[in-house]
C-alpha atoms as a PDB file:
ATOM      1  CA  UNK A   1       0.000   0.000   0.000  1.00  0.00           C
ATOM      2  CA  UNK A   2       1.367   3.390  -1.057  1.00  0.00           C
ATOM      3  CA  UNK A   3       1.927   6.026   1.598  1.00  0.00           C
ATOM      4  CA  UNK A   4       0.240   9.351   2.228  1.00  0.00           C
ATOM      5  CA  UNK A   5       3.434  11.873   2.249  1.00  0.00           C
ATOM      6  CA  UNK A   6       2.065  15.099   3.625  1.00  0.00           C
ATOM      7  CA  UNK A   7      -1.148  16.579   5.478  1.00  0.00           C
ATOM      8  CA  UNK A   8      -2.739  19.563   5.348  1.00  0.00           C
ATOM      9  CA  UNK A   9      -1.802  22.338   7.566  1.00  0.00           C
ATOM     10  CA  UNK A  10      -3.652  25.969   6.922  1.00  0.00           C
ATOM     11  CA  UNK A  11      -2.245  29.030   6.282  1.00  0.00           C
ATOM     12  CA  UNK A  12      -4.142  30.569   8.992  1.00  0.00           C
ATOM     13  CA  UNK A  13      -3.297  28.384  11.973  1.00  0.00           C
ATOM     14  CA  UNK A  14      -1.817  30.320  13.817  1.00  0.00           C
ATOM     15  CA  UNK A  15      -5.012  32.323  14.353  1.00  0.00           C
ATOM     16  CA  UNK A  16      -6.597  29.740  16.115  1.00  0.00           C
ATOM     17  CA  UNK A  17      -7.479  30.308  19.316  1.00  0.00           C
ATOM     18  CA  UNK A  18      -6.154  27.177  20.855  1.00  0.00           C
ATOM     19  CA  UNK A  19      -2.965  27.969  18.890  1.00  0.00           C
ATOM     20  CA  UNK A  20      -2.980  31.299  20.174  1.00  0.00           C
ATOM     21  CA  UNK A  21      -3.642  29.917  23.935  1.00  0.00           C
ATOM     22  CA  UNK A  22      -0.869  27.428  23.604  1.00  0.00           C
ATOM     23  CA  UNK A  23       1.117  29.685  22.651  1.00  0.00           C
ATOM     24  CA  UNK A  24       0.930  31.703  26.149  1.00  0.00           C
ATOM     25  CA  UNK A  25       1.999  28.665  27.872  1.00  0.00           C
ATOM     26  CA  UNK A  26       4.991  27.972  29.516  1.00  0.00           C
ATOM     27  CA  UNK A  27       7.133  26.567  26.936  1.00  0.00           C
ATOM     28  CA  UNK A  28       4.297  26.753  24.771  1.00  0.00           C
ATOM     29  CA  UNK A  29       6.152  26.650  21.599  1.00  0.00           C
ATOM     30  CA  UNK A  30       7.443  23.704  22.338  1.00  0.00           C
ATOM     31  CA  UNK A  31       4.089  22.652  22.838  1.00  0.00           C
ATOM     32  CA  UNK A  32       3.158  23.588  19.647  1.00  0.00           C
ATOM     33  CA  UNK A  33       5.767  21.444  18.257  1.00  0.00           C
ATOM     34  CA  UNK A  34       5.260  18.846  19.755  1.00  0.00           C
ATOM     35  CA  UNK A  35       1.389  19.038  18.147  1.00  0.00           C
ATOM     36  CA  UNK A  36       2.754  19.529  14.543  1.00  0.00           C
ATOM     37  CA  UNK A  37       5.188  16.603  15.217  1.00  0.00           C
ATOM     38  CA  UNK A  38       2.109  14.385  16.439  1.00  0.00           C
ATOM     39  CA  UNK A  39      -0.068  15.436  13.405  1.00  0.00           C
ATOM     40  CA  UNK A  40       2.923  14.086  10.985  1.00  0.00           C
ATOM     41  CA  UNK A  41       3.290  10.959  12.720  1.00  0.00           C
ATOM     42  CA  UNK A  42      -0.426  10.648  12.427  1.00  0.00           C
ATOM     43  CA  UNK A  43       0.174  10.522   8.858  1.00  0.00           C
ATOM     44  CA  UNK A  44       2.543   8.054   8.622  1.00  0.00           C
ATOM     45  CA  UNK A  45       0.908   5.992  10.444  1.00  0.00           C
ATOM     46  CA  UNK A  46      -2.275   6.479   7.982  1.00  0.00           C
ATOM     47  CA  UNK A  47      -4.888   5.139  10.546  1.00  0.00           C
ATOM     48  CA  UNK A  48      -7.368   7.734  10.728  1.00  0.00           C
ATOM     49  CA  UNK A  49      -5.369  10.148  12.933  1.00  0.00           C
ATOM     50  CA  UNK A  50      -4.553   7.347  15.819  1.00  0.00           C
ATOM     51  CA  UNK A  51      -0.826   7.580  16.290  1.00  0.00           C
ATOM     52  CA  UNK A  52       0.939   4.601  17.844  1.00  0.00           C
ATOM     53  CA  UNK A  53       4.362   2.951  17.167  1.00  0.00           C
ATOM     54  CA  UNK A  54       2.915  -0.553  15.584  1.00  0.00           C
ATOM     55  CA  UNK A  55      -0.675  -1.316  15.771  1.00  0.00           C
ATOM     56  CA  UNK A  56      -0.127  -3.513  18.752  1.00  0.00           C
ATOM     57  CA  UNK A  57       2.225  -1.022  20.293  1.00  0.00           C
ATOM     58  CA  UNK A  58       0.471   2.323  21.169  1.00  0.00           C
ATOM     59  CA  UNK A  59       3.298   5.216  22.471  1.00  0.00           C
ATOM     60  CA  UNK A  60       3.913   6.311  25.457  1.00  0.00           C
ATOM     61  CA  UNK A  61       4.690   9.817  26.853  1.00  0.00           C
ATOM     62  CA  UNK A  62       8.474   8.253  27.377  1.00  0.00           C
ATOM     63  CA  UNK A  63       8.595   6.777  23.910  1.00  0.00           C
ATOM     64  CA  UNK A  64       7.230  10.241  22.168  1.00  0.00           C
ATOM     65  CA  UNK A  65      10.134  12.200  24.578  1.00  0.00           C
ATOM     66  CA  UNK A  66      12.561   9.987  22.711  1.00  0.00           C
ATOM     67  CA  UNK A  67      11.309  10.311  19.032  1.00  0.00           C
ATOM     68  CA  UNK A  68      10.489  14.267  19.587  1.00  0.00           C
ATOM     69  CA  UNK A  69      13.606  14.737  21.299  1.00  0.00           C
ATOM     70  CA  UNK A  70      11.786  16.813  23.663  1.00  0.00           C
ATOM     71  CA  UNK A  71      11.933  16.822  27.468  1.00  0.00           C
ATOM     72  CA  UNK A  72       9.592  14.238  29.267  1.00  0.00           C
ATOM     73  CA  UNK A  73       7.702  17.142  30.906  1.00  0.00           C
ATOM     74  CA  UNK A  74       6.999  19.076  28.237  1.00  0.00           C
ATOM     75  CA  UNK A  75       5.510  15.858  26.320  1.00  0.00           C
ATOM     76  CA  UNK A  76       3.210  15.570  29.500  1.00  0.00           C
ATOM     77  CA  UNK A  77       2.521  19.407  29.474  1.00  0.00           C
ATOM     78  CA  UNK A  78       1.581  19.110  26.012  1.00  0.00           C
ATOM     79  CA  UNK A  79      -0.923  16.030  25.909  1.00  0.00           C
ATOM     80  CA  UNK A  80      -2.551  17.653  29.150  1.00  0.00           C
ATOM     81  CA  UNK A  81      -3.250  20.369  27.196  1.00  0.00           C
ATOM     82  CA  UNK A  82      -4.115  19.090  23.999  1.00  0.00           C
ATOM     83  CA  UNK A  83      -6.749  16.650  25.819  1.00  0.00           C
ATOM     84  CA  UNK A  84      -8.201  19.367  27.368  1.00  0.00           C
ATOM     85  CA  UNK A  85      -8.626  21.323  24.320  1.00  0.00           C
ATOM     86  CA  UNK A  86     -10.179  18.451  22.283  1.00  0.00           C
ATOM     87  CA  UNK A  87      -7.392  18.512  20.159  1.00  0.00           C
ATOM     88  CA  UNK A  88      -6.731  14.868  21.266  1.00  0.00           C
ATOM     89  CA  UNK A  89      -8.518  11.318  22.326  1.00  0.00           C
ATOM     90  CA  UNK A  90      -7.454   8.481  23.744  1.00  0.00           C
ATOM     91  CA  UNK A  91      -8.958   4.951  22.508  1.00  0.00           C
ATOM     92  CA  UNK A  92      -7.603   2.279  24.941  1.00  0.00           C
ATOM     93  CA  UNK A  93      -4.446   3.896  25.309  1.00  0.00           C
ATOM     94  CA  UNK A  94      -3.752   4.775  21.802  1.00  0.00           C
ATOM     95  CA  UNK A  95      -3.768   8.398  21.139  1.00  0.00           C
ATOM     96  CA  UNK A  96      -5.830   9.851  18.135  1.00  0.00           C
ATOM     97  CA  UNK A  97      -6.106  13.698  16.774  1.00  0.00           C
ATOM     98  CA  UNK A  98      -9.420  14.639  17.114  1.00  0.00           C
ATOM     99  CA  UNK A  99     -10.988  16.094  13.002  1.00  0.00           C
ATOM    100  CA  UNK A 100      -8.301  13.900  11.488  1.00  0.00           C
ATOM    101  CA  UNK A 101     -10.355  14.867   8.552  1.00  0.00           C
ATOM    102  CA  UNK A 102      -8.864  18.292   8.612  1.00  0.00           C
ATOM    103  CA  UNK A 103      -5.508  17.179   8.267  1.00  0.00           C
ATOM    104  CA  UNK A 104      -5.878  14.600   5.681  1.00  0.00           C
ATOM    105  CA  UNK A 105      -4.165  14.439   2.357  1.00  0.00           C
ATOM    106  CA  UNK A 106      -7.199  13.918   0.407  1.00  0.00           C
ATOM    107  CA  UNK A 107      -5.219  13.386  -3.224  1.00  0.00           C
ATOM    108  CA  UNK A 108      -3.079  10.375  -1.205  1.00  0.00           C
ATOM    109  CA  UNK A 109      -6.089   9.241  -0.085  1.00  0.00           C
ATOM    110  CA  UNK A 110      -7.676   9.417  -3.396  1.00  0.00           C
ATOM    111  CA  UNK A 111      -3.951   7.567  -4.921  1.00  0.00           C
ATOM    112  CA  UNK A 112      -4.797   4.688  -2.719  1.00  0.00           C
ATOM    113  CA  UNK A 113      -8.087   3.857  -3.017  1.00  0.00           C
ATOM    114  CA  UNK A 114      -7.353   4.159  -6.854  1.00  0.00           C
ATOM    115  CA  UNK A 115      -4.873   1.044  -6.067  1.00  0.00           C
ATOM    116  CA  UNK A 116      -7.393  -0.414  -3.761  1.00  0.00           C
ATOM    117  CA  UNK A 117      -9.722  -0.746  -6.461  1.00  0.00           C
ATOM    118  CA  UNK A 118      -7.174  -2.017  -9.073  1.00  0.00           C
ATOM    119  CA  UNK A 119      -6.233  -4.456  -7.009  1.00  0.00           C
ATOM    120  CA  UNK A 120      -9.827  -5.380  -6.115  1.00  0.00           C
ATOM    121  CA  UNK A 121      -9.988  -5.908 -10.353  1.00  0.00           C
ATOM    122  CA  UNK A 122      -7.259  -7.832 -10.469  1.00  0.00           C
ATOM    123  CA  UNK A 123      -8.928  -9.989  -7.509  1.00  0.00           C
ATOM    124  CA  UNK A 124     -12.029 -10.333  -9.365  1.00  0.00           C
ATOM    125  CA  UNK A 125      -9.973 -11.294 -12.713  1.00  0.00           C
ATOM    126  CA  UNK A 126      -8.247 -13.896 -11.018  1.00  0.00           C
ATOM    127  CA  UNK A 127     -12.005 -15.212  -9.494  1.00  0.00           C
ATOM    128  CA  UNK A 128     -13.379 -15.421 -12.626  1.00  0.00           C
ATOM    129  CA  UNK A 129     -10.364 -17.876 -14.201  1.00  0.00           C
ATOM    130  CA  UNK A 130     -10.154 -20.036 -11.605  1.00  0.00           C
ATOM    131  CA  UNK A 131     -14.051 -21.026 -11.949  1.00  0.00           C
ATOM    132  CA  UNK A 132     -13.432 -20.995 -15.875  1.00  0.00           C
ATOM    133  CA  UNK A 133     -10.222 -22.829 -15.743  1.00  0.00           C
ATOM    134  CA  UNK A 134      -9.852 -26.494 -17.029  1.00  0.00           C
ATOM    135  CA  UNK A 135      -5.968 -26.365 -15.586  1.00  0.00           C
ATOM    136  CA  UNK A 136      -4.946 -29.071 -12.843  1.00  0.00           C
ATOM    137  CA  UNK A 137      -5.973 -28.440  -9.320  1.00  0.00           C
ATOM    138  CA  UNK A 138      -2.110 -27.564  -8.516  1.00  0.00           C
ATOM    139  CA  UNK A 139      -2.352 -24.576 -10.993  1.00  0.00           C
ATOM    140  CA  UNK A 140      -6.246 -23.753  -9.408  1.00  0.00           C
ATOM    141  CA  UNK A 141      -4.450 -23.808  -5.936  1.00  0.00           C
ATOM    142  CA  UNK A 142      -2.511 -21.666  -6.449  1.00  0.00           C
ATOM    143  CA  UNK A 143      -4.580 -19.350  -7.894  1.00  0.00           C
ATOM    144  CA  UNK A 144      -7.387 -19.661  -4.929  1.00  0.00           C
ATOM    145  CA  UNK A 145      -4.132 -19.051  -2.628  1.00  0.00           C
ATOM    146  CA  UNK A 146      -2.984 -15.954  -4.270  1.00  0.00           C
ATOM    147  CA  UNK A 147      -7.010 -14.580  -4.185  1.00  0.00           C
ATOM    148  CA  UNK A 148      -6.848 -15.237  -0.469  1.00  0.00           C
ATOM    149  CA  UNK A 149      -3.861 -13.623   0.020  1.00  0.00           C
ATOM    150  CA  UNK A 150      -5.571 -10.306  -2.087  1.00  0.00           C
ATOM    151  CA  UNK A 151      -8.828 -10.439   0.039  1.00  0.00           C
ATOM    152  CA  UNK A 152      -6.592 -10.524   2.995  1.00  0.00           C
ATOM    153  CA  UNK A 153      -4.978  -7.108   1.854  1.00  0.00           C
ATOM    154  CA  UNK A 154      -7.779  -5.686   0.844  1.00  0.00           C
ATOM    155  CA  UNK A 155      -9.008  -6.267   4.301  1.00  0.00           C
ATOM    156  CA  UNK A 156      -5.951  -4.045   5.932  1.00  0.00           C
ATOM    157  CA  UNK A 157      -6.775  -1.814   3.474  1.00  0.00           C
ATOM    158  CA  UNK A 158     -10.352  -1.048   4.578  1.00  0.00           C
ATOM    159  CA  UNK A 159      -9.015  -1.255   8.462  1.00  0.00           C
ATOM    160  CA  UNK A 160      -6.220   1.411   7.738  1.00  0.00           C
ATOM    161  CA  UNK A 161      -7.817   3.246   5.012  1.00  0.00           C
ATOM    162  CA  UNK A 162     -11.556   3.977   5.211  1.00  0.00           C
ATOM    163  CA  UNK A 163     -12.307   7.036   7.825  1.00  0.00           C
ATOM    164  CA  UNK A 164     -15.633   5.135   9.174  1.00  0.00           C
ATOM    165  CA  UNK A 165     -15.090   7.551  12.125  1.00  0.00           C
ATOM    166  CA  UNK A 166     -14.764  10.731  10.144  1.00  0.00           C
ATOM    167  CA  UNK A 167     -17.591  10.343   7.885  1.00  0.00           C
ATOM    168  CA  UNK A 168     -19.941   9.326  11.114  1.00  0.00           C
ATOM    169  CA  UNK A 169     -18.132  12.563  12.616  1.00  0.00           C
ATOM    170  CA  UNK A 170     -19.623  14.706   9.905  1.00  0.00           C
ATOM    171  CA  UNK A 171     -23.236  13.209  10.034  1.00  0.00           C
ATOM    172  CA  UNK A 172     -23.458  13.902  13.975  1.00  0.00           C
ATOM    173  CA  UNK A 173     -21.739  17.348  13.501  1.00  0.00           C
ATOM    174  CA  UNK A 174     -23.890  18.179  11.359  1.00  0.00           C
ATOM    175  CA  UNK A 175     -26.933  17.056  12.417  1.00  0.00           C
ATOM    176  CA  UNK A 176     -26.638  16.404  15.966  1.00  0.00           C
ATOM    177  CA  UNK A 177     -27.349  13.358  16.143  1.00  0.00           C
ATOM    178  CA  UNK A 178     -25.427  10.668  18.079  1.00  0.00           C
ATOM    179  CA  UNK A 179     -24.702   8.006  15.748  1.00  0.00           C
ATOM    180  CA  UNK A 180     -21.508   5.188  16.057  1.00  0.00           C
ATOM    181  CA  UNK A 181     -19.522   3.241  13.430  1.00  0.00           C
ATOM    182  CA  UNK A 182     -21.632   0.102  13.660  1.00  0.00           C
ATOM    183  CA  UNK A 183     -20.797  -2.695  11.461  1.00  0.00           C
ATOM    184  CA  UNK A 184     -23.775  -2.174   9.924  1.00  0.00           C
ATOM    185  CA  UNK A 185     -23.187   1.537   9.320  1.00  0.00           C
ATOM    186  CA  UNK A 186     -19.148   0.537   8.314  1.00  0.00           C
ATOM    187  CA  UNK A 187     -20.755  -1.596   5.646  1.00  0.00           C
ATOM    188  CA  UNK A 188     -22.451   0.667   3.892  1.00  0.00           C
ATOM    189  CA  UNK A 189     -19.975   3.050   3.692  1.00  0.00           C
ATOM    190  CA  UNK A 190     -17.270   0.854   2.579  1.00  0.00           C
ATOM    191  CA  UNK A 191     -19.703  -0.329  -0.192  1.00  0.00           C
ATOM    192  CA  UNK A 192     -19.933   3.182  -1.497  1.00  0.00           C
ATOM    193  CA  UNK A 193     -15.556   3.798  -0.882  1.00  0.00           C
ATOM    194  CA  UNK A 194     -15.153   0.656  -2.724  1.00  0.00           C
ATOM    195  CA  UNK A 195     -17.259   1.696  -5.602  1.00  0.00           C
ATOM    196  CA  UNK A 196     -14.779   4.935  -5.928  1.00  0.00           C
ATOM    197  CA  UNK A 197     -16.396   7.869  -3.262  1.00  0.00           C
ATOM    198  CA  UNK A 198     -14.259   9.618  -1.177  1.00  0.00           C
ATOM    199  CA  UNK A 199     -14.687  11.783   1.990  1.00  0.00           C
ATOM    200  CA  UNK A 200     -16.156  15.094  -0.047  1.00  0.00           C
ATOM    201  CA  UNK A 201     -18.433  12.805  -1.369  1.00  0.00           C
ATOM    202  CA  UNK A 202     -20.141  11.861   1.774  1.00  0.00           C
ATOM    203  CA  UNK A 203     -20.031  15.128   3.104  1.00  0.00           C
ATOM    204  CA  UNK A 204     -21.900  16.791  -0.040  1.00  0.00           C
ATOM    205  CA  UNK A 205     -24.375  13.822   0.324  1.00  0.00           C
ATOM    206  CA  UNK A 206     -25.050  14.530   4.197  1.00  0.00           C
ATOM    207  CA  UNK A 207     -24.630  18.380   3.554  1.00  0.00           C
ATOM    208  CA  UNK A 208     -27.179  17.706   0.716  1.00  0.00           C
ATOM    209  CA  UNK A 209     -30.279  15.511   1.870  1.00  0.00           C
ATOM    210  CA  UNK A 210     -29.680  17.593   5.720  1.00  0.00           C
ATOM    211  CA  UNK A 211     -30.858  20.845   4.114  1.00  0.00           C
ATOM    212  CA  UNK A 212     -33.798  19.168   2.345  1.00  0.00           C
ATOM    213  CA  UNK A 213     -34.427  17.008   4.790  1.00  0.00           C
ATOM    214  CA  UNK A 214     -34.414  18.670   8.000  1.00  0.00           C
ATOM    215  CA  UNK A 215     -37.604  20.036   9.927  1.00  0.00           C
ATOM    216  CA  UNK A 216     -39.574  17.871   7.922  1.00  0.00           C
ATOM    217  CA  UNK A 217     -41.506  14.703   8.167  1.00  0.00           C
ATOM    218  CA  UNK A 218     -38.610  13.101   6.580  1.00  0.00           C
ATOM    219  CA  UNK A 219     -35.714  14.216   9.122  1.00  0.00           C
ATOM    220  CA  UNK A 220     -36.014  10.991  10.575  1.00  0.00           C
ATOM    221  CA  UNK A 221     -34.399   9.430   7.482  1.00  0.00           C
ATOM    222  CA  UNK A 222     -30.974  11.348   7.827  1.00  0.00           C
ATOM    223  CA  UNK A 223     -29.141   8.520   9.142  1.00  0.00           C
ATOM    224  CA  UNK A 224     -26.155   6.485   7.788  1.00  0.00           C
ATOM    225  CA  UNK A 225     -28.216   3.519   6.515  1.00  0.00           C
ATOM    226  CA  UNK A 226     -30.297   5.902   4.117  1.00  0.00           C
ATOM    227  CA  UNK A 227     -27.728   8.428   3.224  1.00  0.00           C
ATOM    228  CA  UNK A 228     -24.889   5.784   2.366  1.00  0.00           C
ATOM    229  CA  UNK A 229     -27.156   3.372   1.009  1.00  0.00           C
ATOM    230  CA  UNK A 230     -27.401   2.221  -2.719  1.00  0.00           C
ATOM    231  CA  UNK A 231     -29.000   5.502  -3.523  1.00  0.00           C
ATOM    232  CA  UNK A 232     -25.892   7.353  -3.005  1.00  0.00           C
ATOM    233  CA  UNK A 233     -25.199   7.937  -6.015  1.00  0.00           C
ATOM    234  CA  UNK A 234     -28.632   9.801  -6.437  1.00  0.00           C
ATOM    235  CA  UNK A 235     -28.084  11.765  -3.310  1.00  0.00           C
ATOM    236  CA  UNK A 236     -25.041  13.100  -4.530  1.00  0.00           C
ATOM    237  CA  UNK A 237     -26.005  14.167  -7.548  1.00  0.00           C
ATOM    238  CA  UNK A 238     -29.579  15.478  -6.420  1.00  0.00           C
ATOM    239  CA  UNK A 239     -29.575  19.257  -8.198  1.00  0.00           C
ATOM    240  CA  UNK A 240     -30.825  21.346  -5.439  1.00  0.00           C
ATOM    241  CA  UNK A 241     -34.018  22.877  -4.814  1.00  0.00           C
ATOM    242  CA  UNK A 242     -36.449  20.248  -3.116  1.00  0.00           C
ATOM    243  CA  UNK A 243     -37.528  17.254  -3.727  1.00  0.00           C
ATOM    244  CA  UNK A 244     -39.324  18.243  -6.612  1.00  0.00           C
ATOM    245  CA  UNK A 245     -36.251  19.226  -8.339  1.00  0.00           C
ATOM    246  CA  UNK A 246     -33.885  16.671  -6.803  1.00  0.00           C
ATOM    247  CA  UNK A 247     -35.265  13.332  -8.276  1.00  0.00           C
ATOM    248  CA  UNK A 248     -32.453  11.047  -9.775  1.00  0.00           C
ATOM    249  CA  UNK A 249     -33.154   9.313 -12.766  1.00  0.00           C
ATOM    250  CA  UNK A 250     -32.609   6.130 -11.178  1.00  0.00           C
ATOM    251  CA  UNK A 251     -35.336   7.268  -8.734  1.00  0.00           C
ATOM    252  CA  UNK A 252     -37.728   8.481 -11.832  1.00  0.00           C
ATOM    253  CA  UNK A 253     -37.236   5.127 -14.263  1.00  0.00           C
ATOM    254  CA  UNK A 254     -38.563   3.416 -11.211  1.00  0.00           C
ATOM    255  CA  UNK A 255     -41.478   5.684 -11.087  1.00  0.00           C
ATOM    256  CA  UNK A 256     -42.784   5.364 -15.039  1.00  0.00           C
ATOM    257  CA  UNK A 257     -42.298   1.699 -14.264  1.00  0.00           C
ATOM    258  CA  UNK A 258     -44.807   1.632 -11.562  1.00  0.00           C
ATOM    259  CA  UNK A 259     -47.342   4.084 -13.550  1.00  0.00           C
ATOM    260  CA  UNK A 260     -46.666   1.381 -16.144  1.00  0.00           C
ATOM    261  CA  UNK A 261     -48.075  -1.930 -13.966  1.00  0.00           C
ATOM    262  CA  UNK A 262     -50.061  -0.019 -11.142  1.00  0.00           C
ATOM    263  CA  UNK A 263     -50.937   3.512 -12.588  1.00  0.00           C
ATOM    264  CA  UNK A 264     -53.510   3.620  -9.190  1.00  0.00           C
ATOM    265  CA  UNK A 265     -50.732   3.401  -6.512  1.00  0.00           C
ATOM    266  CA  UNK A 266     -50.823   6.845  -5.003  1.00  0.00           C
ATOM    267  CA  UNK A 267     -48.062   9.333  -6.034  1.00  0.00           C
ATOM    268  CA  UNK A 268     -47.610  10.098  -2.147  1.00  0.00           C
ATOM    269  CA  UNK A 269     -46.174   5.981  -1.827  1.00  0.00           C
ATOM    270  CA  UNK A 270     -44.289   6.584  -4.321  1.00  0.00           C
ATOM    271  CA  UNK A 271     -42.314   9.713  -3.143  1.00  0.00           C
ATOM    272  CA  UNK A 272     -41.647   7.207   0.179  1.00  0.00           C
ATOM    273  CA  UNK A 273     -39.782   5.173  -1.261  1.00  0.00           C
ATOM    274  CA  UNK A 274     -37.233   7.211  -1.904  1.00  0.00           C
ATOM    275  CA  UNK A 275     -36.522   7.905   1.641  1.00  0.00           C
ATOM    276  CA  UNK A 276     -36.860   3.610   2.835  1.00  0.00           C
ATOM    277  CA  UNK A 277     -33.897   1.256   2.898  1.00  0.00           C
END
């Protein structure tokens, strides 16, 4: 798997107002060092903004003094302060920068999943000859082995890859809701990632179907399952100004159908349906 090289730091960070706080701390350039130095380890690590040493191996305060090559206090002073601003969580003793999303290097990103979906060709390729093959079961073996071995990247892939957290993030920022990465709610969004939709993607979608949806009988419906269903597609390229003017064709093929076989069903059903699973 290639590796994200850089993140994105704006121009204007230093008029933060935690940056401008930490900076009236006691050694609090230090302390802001130390935060730029834990946002590029972040990226090498390319986990969704949790930084640890292996996956198995989260840091320590003692092991981040050594790879800053900054005083043990000052590494304490600093992930005080940068809990207590938000700026930081800890999951099980692994630390992890808060709006990773901010930070990310979305054309990286975007390089990866490219190679996640070649590979996920190639995969498919190699499924397809070993049902149509007539060569010995040695040869076939070794095929199925070499598939197993893909799936089985493909599966770090999606575990190192695939902000589940991030895009949730968005949904509850945006309208407050509460919602967690559930498996079920992880499997819908990898189905859309795999298919080739990155994080602006979902974000226009829940930006999208919020402002039509909210404050009406159909707020109930902005939740992961509907928004990163299989009508994602249509979401995202709804053309805004209500419903009326947001069908997809998808959404309106299925419609002349029905007019077709049941011309009495009641146009208010069929307006539903586009909200249901």
């Amino acid at each position: 798997m290639a590796n994200v090289q850089w993140i994105k730091i704006y121009v204007d960070m230093f008029d933060n107002k935690k940056i401008k706080f930490i900076r009236t701390l006691p050694e609090g350039n230090d302390i802001l060092l130390c935060w730029i130095m834990l946002l590029t380890t972040a990226g090498k690590c390319n986990s969704n903004g949790f930084i640890f040493l292996t996956e198995n191996i989260p840091y320590t305060v003692e092991m981040l003094s050594n790879e800053f090559n900054i005083p043990l206090n000052t590494i304490k002073l600093a992930i005080e302060t940068f809990k207590n601003l938000n700026m930081i969580d800890r999951d099980k003793e692994v630390l992890c920068v808060s709006s990773w999303q901010e930070y990310q290097n979305i054309e990286g990103m975007d390089k990866i999943r490219e190679q996640s979906r070649l590979r996920m060709q190639k995969h498919r390729e190699n499924l397809k000859m070993l049902r149509n093959s007539h060569a010995t079961v040695t040869s076939g073996d070794a095929v199925e082995e070499e598939i197993e071995e893909e799936i089985e990247e493909d599966k770090e892939i999606d575990k190192e890859v695939i902000p589940y957290q991030d895009i949730i993030d968005l949904l509850n920022q945006k309208a407050g809701t509460k919602f967690k990465a559930t498996d079920k709610h992880k499997e819908c969004i990898r189905a859309r990632w795999k298919e080739g939709y990155g994080l602006t993607d979902f974000k226009t979608v829940i930006d999208k179907k919020y402002k039509e949806w909210a404050g009406t009988e159909q707020a109930k419906y902005i939740r992961p399952i509907t928004l990163f269903g299989t009508k994602f597609d249509g979401y995202l390229n709804q053309v805004e100004g209500g419903p009326k003017n947001g069908k997809y064709q998808q959404s309106t093929r299925k419609t002349k159908a029905t007019n077709i076989t049941k011309p009495s069903t009641p146009t208010r059903s069929r307006k539903a349906s586009e909200w249901e699973d």
